[in-house]
N, C-alpha and C. Protein backbone atom coordinates (compact mmCIF):
# COMPACT_ATOMS: atom_id res chain seq x y z
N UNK A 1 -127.66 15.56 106.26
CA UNK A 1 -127.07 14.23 106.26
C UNK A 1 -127.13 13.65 104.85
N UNK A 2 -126.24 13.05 104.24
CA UNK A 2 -125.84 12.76 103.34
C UNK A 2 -126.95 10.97 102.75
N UNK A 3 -127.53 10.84 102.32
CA UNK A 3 -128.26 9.61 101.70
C UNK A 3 -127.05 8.63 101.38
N UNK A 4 -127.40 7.16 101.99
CA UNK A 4 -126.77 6.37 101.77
C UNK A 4 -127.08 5.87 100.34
N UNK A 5 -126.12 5.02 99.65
CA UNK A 5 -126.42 4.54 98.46
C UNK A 5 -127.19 3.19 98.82
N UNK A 6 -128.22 3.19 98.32
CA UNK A 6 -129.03 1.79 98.67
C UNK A 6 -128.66 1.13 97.32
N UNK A 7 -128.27 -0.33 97.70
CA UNK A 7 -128.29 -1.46 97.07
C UNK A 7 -128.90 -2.67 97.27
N UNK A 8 -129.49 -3.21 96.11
CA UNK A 8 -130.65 -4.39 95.99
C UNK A 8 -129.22 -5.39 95.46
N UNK A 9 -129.06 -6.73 96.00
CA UNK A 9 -128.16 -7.97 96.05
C UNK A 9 -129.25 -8.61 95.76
N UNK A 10 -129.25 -10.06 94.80
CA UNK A 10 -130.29 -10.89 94.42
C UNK A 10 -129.62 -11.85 93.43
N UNK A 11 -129.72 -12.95 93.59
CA UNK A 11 -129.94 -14.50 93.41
C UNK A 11 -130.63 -14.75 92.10
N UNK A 12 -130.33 -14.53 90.88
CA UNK A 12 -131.64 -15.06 90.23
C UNK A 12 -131.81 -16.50 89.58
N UNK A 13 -132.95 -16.64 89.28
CA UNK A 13 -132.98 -18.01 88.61
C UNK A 13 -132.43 -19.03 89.60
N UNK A 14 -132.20 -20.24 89.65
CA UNK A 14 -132.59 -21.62 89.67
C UNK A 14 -130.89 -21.53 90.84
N UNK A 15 -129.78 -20.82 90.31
CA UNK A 15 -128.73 -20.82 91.32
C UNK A 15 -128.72 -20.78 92.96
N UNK A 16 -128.70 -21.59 93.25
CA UNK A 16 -128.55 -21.84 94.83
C UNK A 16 -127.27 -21.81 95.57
N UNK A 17 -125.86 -21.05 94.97
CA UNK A 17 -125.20 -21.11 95.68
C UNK A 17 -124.81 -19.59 96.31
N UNK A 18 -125.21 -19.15 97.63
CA UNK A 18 -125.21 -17.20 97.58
C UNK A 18 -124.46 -17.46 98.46
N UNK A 19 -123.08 -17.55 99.18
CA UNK A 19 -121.97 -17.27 99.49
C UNK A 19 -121.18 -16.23 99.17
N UNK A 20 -120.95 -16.08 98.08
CA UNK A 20 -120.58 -14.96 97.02
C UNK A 20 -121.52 -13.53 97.34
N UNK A 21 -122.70 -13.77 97.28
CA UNK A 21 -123.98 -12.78 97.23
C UNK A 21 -123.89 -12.29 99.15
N UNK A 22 -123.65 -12.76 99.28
CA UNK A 22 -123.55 -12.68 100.63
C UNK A 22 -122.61 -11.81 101.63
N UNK A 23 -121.20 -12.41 100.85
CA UNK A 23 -119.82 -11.81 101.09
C UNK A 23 -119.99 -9.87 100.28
N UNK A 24 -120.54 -10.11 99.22
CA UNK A 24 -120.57 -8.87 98.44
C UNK A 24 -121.49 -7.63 99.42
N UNK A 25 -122.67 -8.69 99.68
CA UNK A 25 -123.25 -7.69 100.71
C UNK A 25 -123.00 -7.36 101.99
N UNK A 26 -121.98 -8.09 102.61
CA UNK A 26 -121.17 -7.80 103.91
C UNK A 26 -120.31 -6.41 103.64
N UNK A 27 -119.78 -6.14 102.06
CA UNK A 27 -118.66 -5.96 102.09
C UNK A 27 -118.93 -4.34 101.59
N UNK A 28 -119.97 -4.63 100.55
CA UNK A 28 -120.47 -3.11 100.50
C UNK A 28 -121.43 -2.25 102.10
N UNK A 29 -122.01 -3.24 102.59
CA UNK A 29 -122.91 -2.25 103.71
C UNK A 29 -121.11 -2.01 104.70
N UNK A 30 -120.20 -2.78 105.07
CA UNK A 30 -118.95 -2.19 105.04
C UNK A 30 -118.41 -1.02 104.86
N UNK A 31 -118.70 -0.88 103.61
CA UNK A 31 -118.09 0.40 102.54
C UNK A 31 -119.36 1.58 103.16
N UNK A 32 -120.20 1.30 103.72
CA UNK A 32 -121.21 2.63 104.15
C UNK A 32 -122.60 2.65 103.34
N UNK A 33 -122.78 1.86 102.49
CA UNK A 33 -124.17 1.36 101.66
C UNK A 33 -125.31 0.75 102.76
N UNK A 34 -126.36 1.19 102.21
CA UNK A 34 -127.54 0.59 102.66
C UNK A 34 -127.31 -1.00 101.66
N UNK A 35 -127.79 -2.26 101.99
CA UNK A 35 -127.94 -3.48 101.27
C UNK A 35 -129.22 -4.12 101.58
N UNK A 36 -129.83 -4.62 100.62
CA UNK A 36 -131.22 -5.42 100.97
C UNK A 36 -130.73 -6.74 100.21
N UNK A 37 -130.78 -7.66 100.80
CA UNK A 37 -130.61 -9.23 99.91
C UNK A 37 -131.77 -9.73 99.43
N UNK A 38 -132.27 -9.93 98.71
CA UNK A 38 -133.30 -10.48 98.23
C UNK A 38 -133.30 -12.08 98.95
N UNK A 39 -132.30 -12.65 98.76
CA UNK A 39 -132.37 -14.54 98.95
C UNK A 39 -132.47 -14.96 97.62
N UNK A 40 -132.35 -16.63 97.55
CA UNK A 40 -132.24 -17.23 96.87
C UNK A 40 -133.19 -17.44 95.56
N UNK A 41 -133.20 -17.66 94.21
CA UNK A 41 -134.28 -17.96 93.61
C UNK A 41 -135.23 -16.92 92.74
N UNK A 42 -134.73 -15.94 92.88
CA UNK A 42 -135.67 -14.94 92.54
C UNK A 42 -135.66 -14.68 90.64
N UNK A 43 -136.55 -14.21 90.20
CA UNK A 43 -137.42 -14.13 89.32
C UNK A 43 -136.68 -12.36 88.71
N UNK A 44 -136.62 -12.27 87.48
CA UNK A 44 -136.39 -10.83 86.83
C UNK A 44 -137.47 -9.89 87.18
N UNK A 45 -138.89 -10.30 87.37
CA UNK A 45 -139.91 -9.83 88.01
C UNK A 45 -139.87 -9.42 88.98
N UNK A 46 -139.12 -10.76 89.68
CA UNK A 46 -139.30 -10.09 91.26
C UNK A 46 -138.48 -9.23 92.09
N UNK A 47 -137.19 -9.25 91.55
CA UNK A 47 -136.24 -8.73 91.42
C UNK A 47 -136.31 -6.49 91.39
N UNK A 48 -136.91 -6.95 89.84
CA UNK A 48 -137.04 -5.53 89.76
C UNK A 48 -138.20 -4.78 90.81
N UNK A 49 -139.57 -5.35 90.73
CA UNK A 49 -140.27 -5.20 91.52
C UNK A 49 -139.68 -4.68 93.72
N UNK A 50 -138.94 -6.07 93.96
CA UNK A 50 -138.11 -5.31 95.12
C UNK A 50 -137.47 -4.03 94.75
N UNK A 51 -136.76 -3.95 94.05
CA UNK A 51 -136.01 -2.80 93.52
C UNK A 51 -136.72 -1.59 93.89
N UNK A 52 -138.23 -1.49 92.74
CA UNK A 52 -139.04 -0.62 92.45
C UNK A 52 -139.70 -0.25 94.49
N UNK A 53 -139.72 -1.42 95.21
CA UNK A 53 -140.19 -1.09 96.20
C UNK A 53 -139.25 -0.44 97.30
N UNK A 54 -138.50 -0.58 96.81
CA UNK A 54 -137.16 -0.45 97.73
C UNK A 54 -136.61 1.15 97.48
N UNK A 55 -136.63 1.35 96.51
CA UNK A 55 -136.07 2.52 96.01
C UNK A 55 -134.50 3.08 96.08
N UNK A 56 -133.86 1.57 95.42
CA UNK A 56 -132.75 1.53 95.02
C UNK A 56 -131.61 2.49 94.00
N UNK A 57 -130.22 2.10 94.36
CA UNK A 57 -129.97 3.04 93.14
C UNK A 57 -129.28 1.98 92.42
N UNK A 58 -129.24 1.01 92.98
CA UNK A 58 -127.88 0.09 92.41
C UNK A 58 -129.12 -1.71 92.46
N UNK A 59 -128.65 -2.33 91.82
CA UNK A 59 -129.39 -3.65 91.66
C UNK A 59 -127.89 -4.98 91.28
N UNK A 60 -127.36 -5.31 91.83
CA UNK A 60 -126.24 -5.98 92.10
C UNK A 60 -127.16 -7.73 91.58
N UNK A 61 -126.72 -8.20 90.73
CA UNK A 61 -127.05 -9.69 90.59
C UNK A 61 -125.72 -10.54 90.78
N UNK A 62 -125.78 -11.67 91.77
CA UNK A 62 -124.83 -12.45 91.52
C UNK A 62 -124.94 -14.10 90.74
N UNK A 63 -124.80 -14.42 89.68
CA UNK A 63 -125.19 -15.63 88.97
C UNK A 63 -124.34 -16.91 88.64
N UNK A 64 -124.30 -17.34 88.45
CA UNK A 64 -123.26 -18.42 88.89
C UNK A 64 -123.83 -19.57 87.77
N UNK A 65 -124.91 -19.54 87.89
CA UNK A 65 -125.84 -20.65 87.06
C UNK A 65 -125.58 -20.79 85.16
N UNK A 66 -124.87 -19.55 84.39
CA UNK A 66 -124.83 -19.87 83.14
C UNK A 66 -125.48 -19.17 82.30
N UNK A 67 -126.74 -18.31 83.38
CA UNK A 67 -128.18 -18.07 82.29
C UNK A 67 -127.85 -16.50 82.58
N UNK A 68 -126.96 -15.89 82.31
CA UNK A 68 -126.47 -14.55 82.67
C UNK A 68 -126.74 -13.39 81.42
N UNK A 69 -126.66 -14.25 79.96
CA UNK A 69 -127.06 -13.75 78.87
C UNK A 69 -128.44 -13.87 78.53
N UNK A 70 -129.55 -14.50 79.50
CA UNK A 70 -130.68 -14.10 79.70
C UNK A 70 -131.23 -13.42 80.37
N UNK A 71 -130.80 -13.47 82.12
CA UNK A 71 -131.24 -12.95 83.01
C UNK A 71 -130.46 -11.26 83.08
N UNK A 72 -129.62 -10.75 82.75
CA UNK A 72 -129.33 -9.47 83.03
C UNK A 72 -130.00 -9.03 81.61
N UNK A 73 -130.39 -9.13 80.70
CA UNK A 73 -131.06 -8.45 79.47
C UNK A 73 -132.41 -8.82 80.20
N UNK A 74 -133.22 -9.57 80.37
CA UNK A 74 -134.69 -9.53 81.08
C UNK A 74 -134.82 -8.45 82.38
N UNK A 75 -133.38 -8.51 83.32
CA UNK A 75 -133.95 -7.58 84.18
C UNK A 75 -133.41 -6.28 83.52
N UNK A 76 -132.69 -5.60 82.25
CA UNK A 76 -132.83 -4.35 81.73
C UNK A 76 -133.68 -4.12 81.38
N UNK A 77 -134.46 -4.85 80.72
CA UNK A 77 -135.86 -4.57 79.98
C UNK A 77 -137.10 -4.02 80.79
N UNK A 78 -136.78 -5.21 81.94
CA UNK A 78 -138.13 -4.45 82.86
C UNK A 78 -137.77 -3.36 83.54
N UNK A 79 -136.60 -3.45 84.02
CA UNK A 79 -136.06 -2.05 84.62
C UNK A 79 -136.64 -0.86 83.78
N UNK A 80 -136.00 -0.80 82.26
CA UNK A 80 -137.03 0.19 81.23
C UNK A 80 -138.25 0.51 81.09
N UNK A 81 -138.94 -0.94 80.89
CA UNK A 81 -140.62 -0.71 81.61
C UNK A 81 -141.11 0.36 82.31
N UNK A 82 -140.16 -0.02 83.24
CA UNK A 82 -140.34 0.70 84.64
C UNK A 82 -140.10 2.36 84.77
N UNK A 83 -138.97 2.72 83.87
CA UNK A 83 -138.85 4.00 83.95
C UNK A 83 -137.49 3.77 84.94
N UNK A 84 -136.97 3.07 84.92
CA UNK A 84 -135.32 2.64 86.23
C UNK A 84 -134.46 3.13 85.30
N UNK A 85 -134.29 3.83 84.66
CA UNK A 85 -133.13 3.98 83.84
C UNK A 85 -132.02 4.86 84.58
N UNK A 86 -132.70 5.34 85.70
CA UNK A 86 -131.29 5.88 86.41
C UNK A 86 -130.69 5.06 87.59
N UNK A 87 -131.04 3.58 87.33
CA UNK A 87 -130.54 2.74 88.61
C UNK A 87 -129.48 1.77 87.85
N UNK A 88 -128.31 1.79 88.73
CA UNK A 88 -127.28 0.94 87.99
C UNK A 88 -127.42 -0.74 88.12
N UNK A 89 -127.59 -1.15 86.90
CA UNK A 89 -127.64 -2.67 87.09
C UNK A 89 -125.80 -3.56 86.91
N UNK A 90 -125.27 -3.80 87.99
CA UNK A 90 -124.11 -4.54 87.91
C UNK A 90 -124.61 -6.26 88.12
N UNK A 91 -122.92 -6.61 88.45
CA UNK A 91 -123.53 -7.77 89.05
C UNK A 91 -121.95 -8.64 88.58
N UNK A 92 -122.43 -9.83 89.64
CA UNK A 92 -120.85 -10.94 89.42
C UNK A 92 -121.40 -12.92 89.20
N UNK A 93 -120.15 -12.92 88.60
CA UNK A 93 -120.18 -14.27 88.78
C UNK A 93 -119.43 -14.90 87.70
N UNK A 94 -119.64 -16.34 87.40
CA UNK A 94 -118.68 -16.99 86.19
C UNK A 94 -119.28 -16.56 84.86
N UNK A 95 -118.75 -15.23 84.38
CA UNK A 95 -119.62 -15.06 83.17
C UNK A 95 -118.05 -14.81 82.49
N UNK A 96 -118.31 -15.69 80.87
CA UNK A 96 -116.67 -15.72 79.85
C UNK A 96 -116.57 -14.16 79.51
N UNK A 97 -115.71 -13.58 79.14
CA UNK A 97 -115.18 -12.27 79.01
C UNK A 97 -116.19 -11.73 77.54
N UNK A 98 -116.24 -12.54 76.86
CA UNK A 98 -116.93 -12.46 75.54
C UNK A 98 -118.48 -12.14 75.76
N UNK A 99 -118.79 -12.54 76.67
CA UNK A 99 -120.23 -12.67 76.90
C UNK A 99 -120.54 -10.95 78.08
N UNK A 100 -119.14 -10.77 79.09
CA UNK A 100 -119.05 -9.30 79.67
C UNK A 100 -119.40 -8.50 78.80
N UNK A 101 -118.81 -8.23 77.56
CA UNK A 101 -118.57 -7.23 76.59
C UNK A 101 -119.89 -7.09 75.71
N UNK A 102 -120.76 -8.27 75.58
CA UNK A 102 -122.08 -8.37 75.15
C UNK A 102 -122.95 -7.55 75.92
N UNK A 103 -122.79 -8.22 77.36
CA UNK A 103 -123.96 -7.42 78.39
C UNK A 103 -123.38 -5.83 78.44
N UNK A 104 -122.52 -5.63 78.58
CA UNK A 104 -121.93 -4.10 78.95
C UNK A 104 -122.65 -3.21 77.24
N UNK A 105 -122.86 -4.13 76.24
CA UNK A 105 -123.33 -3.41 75.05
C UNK A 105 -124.58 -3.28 74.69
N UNK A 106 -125.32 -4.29 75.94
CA UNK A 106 -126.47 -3.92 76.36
C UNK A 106 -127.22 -3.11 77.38
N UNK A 107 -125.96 -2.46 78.17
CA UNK A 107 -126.16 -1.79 79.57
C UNK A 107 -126.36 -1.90 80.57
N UNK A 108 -125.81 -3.32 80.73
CA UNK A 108 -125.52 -3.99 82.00
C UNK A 108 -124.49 -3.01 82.27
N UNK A 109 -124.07 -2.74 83.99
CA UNK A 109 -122.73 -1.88 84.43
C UNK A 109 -121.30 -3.09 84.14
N UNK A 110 -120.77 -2.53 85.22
CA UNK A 110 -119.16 -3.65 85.17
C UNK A 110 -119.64 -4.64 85.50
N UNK A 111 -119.56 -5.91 85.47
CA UNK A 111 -119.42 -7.16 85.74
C UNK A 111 -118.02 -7.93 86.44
N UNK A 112 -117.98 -8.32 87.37
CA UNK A 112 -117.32 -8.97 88.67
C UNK A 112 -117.08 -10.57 87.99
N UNK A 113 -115.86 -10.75 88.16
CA UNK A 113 -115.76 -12.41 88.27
C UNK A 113 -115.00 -12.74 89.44
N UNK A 114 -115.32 -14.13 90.11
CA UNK A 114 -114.82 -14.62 91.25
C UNK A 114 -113.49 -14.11 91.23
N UNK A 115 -113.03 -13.79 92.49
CA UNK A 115 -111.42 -13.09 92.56
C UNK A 115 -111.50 -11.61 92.79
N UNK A 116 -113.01 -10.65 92.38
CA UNK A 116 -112.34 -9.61 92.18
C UNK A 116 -112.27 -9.14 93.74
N UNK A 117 -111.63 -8.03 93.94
CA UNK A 117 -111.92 -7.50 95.23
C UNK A 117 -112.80 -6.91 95.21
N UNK A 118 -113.47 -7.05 97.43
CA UNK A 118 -114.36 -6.56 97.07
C UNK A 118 -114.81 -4.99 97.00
N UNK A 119 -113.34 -4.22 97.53
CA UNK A 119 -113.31 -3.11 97.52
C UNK A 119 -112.97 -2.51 95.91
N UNK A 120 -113.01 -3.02 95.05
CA UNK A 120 -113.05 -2.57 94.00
C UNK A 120 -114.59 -2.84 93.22
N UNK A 121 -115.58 -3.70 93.72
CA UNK A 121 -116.82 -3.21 93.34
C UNK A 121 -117.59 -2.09 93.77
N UNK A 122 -117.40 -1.61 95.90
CA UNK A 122 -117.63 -0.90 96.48
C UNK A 122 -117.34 0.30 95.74
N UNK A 123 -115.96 0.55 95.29
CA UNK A 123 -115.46 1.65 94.38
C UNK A 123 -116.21 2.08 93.28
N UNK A 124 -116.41 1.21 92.57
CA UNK A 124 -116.82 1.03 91.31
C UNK A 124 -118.42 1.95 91.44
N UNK A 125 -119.07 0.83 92.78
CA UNK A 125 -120.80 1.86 92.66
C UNK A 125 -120.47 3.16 93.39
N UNK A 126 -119.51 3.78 93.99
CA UNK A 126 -119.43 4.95 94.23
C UNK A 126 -119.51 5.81 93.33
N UNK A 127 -118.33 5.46 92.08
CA UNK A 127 -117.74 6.59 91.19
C UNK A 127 -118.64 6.22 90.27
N UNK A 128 -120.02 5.43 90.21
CA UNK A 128 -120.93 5.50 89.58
C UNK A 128 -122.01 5.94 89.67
N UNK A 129 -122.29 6.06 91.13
CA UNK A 129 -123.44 6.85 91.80
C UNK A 129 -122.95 8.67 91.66
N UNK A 130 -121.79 8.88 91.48
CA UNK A 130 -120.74 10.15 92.08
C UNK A 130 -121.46 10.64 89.99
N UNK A 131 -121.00 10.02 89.12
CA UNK A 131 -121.03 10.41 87.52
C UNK A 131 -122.69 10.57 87.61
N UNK A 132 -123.16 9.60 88.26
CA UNK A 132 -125.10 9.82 87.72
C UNK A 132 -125.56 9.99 89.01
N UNK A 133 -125.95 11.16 89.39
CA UNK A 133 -126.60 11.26 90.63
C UNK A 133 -127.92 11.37 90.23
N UNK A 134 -128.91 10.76 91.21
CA UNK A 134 -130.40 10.44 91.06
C UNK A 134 -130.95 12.00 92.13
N UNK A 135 -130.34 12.52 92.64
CA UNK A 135 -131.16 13.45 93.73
C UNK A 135 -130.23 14.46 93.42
């Protein structure tokens, strides 16, 4: 039997609006993914830590809040810490195109803005799990 792709969905920082985070994780366990939501509020710490407990391949952030050029470079870093370097960090929300091209040059994966479909993120962690297989 074939291993589902597990994905970690998570909220970080101070943003309280997961509608978005929500829909994404309807839409991938949909697509045939395992999904764990973290909830609201969560911490780059805590974040990775679920991750690390979870034994994820994918770590999906949805941010909305602004602080996106902090929080996806804090959770690469610890991810590294960690030895996660084979888990894909994506993630969506209102982030300016200028600021995509920053994180992607830091190794953040694709980045999502409101609108996209959601079968084109589903896609996206396939043919990314399919290029880097962990097992």
């Amino acid at each position: 039997m074939e291993r589902k792709i597990r994905v970690l969905i998570a909220k970080a920082g101070l943003d309280g609006h997961d509608r978005g985070a929500k829909v994404i994780a309807a839409a991938l366990r949909d697509a045939g993914m395992e999904v764990i939501y973290t909830g609201l509020r969560q911490t780059p710490e805590m974040i990775v830590e679920a991750a690390l407990q979870e034994d994820v391949d994918v770590i999906g952030i949805s941010i909305l809040s602004g602080a996106h050029m902090t929080i996806f470079p804090k959770i690469r870093g610890l991810m590294n810490e960690k030895g996660m370097n084979d888990v894909l960090l994506t993630g969506g929300g209102i982030i300016p195109e200028e600021d995509i091209a920053k994180l992607k040059e830091a190794g953040i994966g694709e980045l999502f803005t409101p609108g996209a479909p959601t079968h084109q993120i589903a896609d996206y962690i396939k043919e990314w799990i399919k290029a880097n297989p962990r097992y």
